[in-house]
PDB file of N, CA and C in Angstrom:
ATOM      1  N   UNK A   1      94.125  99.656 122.628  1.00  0.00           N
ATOM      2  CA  UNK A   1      94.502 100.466 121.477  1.00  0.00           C
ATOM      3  C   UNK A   1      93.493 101.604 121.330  1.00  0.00           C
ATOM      4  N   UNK A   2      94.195 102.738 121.026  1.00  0.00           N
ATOM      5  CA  UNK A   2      93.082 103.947 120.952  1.00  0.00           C
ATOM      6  C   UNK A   2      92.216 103.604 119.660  1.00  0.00           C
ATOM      7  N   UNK A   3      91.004 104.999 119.759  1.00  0.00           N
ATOM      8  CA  UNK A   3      90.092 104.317 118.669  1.00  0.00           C
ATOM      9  C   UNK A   3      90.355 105.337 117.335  1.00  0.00           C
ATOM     10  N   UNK A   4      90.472 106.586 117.914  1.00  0.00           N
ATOM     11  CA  UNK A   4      90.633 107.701 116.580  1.00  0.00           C
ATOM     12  C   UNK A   4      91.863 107.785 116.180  1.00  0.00           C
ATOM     13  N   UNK A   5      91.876 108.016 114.709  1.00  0.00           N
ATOM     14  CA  UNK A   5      93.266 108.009 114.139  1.00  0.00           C
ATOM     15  C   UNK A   5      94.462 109.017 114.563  1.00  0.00           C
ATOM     16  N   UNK A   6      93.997 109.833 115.257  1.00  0.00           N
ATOM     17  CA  UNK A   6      95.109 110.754 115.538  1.00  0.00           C
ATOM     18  C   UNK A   6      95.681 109.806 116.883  1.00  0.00           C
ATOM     19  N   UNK A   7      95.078 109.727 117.765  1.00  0.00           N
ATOM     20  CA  UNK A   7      95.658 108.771 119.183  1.00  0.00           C
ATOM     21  C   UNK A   7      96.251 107.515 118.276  1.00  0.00           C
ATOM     22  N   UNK A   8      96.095 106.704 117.786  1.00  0.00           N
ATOM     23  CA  UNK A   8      96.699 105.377 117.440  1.00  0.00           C
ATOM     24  C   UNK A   8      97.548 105.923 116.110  1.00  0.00           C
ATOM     25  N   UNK A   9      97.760 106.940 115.557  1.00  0.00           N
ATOM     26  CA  UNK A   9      99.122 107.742 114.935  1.00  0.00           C
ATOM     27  C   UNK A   9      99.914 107.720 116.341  1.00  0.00           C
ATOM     28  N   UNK A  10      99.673 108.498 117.015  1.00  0.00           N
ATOM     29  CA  UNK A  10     100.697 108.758 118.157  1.00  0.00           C
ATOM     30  C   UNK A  10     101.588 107.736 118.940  1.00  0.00           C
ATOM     31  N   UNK A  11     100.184 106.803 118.846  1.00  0.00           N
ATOM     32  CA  UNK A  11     101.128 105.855 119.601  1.00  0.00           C
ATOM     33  C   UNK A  11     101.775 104.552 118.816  1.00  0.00           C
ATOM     34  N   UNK A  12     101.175 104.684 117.708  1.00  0.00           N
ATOM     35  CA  UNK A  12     102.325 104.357 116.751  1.00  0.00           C
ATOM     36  C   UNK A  12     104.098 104.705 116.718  1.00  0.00           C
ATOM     37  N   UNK A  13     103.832 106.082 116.663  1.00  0.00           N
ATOM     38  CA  UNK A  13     105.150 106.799 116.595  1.00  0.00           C
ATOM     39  C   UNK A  13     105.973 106.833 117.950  1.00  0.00           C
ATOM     40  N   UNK A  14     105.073 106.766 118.756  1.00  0.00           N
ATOM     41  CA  UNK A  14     106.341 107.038 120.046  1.00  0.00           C
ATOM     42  C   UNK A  14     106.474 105.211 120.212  1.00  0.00           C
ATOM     43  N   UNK A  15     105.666 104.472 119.844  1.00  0.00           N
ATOM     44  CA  UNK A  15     106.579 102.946 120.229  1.00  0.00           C
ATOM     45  C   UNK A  15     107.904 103.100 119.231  1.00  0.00           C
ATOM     46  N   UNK A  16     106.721 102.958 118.299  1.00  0.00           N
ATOM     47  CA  UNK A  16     108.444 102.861 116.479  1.00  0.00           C
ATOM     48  C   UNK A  16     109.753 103.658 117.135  1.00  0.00           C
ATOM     49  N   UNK A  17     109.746 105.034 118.074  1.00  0.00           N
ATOM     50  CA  UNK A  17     110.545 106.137 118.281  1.00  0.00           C
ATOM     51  C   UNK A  17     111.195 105.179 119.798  1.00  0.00           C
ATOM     52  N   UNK A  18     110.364 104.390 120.309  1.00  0.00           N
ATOM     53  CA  UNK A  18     111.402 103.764 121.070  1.00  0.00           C
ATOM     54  C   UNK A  18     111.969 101.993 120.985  1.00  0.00           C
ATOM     55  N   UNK A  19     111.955 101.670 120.014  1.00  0.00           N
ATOM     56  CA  UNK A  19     112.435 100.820 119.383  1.00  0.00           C
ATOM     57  C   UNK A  19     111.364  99.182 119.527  1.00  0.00           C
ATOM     58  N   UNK A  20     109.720  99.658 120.113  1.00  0.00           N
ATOM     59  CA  UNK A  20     108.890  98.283 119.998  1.00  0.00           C
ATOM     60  C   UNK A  20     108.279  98.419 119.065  1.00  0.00           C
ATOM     61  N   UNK A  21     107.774  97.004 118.844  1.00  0.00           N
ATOM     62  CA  UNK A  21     106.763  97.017 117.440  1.00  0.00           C
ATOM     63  C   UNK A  21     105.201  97.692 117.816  1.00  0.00           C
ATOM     64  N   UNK A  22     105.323  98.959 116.629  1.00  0.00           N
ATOM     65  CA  UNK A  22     104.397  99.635 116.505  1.00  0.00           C
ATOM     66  C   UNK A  22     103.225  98.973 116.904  1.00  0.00           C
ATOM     67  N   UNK A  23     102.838  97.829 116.489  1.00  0.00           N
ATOM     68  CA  UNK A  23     101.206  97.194 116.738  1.00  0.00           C
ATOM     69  C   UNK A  23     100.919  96.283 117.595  1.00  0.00           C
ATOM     70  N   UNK A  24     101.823  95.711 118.377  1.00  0.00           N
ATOM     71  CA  UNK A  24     101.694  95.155 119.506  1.00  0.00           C
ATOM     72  C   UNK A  24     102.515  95.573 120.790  1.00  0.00           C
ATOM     73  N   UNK A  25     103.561  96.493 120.709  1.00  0.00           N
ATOM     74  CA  UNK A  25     104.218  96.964 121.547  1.00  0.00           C
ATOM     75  C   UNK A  25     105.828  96.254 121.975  1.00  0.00           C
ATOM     76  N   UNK A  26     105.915  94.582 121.161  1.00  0.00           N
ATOM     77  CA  UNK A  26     106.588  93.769 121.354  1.00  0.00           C
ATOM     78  C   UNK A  26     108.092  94.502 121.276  1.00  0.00           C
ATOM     79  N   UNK A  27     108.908  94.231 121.845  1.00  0.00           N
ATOM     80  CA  UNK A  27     110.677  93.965 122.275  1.00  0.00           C
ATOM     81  C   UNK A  27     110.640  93.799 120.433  1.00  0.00           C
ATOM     82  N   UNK A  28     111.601  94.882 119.881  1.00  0.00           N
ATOM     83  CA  UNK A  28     112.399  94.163 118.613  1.00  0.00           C
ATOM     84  C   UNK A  28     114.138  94.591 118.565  1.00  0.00           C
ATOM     85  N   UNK A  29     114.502  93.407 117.970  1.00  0.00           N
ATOM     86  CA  UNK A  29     115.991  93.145 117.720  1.00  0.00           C
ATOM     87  C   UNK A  29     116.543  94.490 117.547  1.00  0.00           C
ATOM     88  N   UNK A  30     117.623  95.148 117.822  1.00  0.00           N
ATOM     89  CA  UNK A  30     118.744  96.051 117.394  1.00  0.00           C
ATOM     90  C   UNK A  30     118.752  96.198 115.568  1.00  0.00           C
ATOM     91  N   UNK A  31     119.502  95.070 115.844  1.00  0.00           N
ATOM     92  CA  UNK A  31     119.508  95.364 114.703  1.00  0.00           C
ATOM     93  C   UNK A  31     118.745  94.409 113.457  1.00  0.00           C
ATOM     94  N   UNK A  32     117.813  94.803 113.923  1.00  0.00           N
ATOM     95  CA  UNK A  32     116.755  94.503 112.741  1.00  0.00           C
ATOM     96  C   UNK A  32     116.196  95.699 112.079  1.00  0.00           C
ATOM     97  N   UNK A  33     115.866  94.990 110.767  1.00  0.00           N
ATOM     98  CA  UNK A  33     115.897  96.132 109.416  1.00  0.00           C
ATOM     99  C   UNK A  33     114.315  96.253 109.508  1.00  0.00           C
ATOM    100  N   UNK A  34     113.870  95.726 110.470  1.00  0.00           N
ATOM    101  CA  UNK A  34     111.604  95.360 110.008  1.00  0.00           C
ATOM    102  C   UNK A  34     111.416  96.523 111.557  1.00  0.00           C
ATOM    103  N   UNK A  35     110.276  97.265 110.713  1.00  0.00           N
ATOM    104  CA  UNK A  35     109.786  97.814 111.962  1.00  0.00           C
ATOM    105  C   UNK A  35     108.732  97.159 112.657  1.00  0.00           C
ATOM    106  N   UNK A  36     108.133  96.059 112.499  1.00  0.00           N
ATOM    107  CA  UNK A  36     107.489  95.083 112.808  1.00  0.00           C
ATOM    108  C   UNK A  36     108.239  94.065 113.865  1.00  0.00           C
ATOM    109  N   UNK A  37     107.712  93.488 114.641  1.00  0.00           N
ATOM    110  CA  UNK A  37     108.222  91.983 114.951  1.00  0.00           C
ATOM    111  C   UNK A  37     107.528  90.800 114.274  1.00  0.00           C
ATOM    112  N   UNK A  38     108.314  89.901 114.408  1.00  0.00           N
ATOM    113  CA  UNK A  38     108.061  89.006 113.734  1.00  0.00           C
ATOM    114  C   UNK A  38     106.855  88.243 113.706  1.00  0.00           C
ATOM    115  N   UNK A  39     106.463  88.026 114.979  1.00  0.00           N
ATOM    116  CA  UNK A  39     104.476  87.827 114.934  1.00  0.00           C
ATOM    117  C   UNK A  39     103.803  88.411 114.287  1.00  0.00           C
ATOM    118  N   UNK A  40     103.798  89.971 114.463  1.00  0.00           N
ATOM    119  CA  UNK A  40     102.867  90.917 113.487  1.00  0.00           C
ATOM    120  C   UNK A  40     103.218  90.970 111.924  1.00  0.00           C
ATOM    121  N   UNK A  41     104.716  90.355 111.593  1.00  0.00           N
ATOM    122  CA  UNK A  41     105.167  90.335 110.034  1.00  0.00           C
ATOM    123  C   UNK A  41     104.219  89.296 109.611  1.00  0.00           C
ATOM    124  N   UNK A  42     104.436  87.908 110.270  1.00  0.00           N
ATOM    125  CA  UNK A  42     103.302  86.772 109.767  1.00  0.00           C
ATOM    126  C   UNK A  42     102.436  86.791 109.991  1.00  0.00           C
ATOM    127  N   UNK A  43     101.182  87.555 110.744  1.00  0.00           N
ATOM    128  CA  UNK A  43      99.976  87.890 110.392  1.00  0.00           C
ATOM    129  C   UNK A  43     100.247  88.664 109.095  1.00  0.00           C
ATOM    130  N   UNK A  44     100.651  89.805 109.307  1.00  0.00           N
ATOM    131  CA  UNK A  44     100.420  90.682 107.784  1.00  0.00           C
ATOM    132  C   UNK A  44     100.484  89.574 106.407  1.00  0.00           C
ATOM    133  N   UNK A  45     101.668  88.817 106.639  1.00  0.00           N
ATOM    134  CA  UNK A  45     101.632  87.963 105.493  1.00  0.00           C
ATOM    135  C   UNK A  45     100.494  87.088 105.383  1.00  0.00           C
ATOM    136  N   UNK A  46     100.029  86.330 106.473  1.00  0.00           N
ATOM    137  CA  UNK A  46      99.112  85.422 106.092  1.00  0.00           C
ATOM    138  C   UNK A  46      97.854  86.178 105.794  1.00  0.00           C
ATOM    139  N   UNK A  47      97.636  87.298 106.362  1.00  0.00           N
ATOM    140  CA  UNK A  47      96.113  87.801 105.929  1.00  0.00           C
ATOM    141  C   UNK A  47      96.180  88.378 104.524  1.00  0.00           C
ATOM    142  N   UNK A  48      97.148  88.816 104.365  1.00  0.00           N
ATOM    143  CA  UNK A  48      97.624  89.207 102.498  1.00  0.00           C
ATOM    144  C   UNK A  48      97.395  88.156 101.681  1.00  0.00           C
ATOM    145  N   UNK A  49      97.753  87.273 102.031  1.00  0.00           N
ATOM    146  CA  UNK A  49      97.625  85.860 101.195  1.00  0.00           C
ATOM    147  C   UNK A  49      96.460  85.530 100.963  1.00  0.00           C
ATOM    148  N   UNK A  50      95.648  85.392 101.928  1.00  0.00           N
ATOM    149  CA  UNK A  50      94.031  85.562 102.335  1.00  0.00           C
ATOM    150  C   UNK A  50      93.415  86.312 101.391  1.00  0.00           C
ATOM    151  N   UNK A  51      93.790  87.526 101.525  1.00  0.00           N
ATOM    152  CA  UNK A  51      93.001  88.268 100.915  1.00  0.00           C
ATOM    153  C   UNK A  51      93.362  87.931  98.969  1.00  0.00           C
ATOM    154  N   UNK A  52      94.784  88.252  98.590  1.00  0.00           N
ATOM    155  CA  UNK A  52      94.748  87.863  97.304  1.00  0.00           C
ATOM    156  C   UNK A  52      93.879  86.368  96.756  1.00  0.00           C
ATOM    157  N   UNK A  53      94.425  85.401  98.013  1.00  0.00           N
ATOM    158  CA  UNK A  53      93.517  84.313  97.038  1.00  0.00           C
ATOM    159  C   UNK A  53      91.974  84.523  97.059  1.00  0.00           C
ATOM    160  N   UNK A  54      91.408  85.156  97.926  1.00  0.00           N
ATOM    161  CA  UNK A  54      90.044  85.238  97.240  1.00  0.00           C
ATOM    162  C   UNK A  54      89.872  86.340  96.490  1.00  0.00           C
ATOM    163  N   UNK A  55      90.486  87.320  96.385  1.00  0.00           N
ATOM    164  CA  UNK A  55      90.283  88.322  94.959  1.00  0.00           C
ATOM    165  C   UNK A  55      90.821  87.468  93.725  1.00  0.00           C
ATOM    166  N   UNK A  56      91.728  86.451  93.435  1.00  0.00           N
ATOM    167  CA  UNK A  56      92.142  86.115  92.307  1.00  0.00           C
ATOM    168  C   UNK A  56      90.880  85.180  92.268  1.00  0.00           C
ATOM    169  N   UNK A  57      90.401  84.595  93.264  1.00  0.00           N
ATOM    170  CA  UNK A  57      89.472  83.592  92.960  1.00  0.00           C
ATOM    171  C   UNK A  57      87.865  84.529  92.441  1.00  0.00           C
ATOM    172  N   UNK A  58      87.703  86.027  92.676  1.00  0.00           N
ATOM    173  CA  UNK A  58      86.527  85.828  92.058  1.00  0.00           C
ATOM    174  C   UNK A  58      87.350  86.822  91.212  1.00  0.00           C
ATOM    175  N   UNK A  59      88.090  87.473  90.758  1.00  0.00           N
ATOM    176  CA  UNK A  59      88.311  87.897  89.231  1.00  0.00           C
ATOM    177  C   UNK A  59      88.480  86.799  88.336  1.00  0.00           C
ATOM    178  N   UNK A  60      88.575  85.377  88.845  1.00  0.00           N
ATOM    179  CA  UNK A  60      88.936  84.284  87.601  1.00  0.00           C
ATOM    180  C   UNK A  60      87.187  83.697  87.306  1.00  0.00           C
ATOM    181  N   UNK A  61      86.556  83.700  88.247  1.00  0.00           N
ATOM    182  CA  UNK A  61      85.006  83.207  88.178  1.00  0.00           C
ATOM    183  C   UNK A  61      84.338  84.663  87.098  1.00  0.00           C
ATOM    184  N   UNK A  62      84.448  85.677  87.821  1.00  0.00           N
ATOM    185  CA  UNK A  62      84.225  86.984  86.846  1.00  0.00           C
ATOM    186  C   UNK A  62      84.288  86.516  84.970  1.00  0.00           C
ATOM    187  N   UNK A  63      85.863  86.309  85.014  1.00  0.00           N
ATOM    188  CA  UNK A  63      86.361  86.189  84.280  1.00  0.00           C
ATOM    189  C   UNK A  63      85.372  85.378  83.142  1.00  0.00           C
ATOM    190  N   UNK A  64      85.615  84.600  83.593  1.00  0.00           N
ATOM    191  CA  UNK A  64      84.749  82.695  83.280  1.00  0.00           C
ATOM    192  C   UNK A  64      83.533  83.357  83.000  1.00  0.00           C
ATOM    193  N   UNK A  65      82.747  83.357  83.428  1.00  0.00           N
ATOM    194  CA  UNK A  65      81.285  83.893  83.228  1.00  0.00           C
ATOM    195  C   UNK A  65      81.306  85.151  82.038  1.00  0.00           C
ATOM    196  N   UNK A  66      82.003  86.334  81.917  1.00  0.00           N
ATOM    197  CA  UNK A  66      81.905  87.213  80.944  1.00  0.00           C
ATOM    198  C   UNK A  66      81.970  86.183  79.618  1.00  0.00           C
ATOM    199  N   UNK A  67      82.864  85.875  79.855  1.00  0.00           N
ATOM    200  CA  UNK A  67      83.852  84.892  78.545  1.00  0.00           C
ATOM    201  C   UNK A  67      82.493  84.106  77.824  1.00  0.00           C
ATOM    202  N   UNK A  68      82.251  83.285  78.700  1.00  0.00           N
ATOM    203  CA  UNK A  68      80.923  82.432  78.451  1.00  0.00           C
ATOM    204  C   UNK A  68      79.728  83.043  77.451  1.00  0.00           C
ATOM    205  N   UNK A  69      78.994  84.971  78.277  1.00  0.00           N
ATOM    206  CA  UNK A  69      78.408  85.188  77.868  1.00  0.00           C
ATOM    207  C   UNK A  69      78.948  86.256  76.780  1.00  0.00           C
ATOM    208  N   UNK A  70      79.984  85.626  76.098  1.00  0.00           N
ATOM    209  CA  UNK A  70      80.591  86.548  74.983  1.00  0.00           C
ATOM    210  C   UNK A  70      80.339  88.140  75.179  1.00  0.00           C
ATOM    211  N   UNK A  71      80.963  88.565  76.266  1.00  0.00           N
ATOM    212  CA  UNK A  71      81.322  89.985  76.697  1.00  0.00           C
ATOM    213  C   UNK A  71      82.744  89.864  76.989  1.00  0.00           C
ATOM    214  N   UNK A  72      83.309  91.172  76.978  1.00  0.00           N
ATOM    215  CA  UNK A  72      84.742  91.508  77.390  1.00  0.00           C
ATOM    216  C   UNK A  72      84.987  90.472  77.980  1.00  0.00           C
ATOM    217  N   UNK A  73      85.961  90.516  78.625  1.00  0.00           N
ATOM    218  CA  UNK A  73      86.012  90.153  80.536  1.00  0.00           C
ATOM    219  C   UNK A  73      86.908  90.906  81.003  1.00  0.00           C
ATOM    220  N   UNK A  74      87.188  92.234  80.481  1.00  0.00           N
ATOM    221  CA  UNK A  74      87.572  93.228  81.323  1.00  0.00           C
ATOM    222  C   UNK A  74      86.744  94.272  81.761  1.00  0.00           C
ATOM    223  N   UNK A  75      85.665  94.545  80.694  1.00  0.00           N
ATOM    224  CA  UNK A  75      85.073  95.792  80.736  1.00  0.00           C
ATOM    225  C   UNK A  75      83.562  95.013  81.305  1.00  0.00           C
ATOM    226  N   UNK A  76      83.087  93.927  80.510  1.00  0.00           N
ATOM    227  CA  UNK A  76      81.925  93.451  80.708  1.00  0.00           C
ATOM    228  C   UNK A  76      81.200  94.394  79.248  1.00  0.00           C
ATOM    229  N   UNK A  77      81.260  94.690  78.339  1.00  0.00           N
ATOM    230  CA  UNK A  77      80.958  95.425  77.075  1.00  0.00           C
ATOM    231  C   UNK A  77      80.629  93.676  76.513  1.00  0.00           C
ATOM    232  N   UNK A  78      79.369  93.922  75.762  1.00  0.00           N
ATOM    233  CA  UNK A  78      78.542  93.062  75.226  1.00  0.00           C
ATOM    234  C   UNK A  78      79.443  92.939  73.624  1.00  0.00           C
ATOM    235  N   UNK A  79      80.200  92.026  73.218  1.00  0.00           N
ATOM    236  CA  UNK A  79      80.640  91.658  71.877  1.00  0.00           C
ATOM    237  C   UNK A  79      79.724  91.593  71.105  1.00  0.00           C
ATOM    238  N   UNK A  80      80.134  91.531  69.692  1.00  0.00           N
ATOM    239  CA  UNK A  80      79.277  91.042  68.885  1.00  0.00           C
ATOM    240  C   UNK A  80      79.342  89.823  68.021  1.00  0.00           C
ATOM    241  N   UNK A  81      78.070  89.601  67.126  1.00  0.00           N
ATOM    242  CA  UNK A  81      78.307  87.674  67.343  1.00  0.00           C
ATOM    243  C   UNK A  81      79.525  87.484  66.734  1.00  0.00           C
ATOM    244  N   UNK A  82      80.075  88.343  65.464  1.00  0.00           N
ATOM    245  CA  UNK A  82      80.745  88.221  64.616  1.00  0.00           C
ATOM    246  C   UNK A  82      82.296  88.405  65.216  1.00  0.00           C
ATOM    247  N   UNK A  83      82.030  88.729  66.177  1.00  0.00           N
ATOM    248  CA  UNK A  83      83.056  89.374  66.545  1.00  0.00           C
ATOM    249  C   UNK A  83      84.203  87.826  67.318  1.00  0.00           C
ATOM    250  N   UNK A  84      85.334  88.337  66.813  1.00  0.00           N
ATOM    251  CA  UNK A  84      85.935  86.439  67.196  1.00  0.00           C
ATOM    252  C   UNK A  84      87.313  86.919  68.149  1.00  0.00           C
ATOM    253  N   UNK A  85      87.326  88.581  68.481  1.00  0.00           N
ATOM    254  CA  UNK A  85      88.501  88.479  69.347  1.00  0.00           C
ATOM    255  C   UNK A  85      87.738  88.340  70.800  1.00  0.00           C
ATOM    256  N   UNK A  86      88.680  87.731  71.563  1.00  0.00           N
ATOM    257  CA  UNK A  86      88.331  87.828  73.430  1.00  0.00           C
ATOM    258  C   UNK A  86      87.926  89.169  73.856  1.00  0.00           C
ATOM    259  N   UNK A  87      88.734  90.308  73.739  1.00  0.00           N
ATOM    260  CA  UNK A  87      88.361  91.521  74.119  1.00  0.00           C
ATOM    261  C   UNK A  87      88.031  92.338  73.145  1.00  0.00           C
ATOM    262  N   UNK A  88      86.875  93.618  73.918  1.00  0.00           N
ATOM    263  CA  UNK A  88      86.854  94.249  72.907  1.00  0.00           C
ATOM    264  C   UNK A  88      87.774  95.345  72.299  1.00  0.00           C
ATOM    265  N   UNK A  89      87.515  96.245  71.194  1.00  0.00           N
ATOM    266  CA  UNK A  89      88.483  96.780  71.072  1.00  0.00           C
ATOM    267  C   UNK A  89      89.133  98.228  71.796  1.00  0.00           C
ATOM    268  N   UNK A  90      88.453  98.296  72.616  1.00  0.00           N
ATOM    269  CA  UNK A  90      88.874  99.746  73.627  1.00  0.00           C
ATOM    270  C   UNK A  90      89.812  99.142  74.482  1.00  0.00           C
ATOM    271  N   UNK A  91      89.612  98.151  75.146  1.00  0.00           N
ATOM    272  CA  UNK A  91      90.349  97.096  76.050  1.00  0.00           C
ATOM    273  C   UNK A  91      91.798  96.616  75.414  1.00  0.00           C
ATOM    274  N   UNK A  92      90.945  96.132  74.156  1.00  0.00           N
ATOM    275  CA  UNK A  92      92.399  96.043  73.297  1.00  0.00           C
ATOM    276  C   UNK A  92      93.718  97.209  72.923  1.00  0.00           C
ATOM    277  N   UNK A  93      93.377  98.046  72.600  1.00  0.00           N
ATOM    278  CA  UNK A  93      93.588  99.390  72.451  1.00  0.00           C
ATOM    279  C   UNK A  93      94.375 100.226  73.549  1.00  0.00           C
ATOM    280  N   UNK A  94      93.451  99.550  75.285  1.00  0.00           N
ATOM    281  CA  UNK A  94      94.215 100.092  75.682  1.00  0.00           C
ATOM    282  C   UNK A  94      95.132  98.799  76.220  1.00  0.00           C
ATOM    283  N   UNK A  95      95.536  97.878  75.954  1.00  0.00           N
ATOM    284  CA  UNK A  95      96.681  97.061  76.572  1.00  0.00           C
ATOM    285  C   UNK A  95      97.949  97.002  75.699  1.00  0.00           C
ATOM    286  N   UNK A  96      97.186  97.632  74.044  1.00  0.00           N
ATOM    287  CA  UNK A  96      98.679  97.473  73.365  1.00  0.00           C
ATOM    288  C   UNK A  96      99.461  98.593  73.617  1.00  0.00           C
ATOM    289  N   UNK A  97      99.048  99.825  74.525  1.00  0.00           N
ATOM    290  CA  UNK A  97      99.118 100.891  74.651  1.00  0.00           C
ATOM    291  C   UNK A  97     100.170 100.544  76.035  1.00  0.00           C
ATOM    292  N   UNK A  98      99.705 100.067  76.799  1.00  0.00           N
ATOM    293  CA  UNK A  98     100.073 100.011  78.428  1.00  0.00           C
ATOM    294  C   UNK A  98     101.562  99.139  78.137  1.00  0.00           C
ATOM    295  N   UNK A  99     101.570  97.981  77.129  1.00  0.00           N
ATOM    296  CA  UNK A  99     102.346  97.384  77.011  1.00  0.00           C
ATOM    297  C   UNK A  99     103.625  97.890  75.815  1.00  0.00           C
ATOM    298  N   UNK A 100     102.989  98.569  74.897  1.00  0.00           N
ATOM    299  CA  UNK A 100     104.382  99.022  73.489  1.00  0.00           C
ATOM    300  C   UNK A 100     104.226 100.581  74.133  1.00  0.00           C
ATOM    301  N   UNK A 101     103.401 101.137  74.220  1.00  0.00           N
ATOM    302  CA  UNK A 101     103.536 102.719  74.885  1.00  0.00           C
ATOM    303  C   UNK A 101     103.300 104.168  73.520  1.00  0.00           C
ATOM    304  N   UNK A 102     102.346 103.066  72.748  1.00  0.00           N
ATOM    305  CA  UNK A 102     101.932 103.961  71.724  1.00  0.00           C
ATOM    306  C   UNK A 102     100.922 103.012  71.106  1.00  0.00           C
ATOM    307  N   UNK A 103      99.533 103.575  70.442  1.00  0.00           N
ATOM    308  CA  UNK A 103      98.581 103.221  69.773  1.00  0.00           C
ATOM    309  C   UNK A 103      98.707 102.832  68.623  1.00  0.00           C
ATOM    310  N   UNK A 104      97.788 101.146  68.579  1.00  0.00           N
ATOM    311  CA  UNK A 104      98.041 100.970  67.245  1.00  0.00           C
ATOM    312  C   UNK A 104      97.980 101.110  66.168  1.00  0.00           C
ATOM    313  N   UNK A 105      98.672 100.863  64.932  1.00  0.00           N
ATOM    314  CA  UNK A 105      98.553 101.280  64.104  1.00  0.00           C
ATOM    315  C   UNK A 105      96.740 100.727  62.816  1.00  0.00           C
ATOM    316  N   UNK A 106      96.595 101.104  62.440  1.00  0.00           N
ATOM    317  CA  UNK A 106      95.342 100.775  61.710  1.00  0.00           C
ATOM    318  C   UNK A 106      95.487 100.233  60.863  1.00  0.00           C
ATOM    319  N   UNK A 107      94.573  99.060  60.264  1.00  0.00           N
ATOM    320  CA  UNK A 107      95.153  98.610  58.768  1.00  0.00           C
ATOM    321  C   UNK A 107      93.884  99.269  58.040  1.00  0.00           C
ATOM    322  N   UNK A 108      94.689  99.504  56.826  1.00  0.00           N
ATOM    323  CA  UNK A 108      93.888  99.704  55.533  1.00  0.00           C
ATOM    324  C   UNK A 108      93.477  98.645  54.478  1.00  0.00           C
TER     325      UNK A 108
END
């Protein structure tokens, strides 16, 4: 496999352009809808998998530990003692935002 991105573009495109799988060169089906073959589909999947479970595994340890030392656990922003929500309020602020699609309202 070439090493610079322009050579391994190329030869990307002229396999895909003659109907093998781009990353190993493999024979693929007519009429198949994957520009992949099926070996290189289940690597991609299993190393994806790989990779999410250890990012979910240290955003949940992250998580755990902020929580503990009564900070966010999004931002890592130091709470205060009094303070009895999980997040703080910028965090807060912005999820009611991301989720209703307008800022909340204030009480008086």
């Amino acid at each position: 496999m070439p090493t610079k991105n322009v050579e391994r573009r190329a030869v990307y495109l002229q396999r895909k352009k003659s109907g093998l799988c781009p990353r190993c060169g493999a024979k693929i089906k007519k009429k198949g809808k994957f520009v992949f073959c099926d070996d290189c589909r289940a690597f991609f999947r299993s190393y994806n998998e790989n990779i999410s479970e250890d990012a979910n595994r240290i955003r949940k340890e992250r998580y755990d530990e902020r929580k503990e030392n009564h900070q966010c656990p999004r931002c890592g922003k130091k709470l205060g003692k009094r303070y009895n929500k999980t997040i703080c309020l910028i965090c807060l602020e912005k999820q009611y935002k991301y989720n209703y699609g307008k800022s909340r309202q204030k009480k008086k």
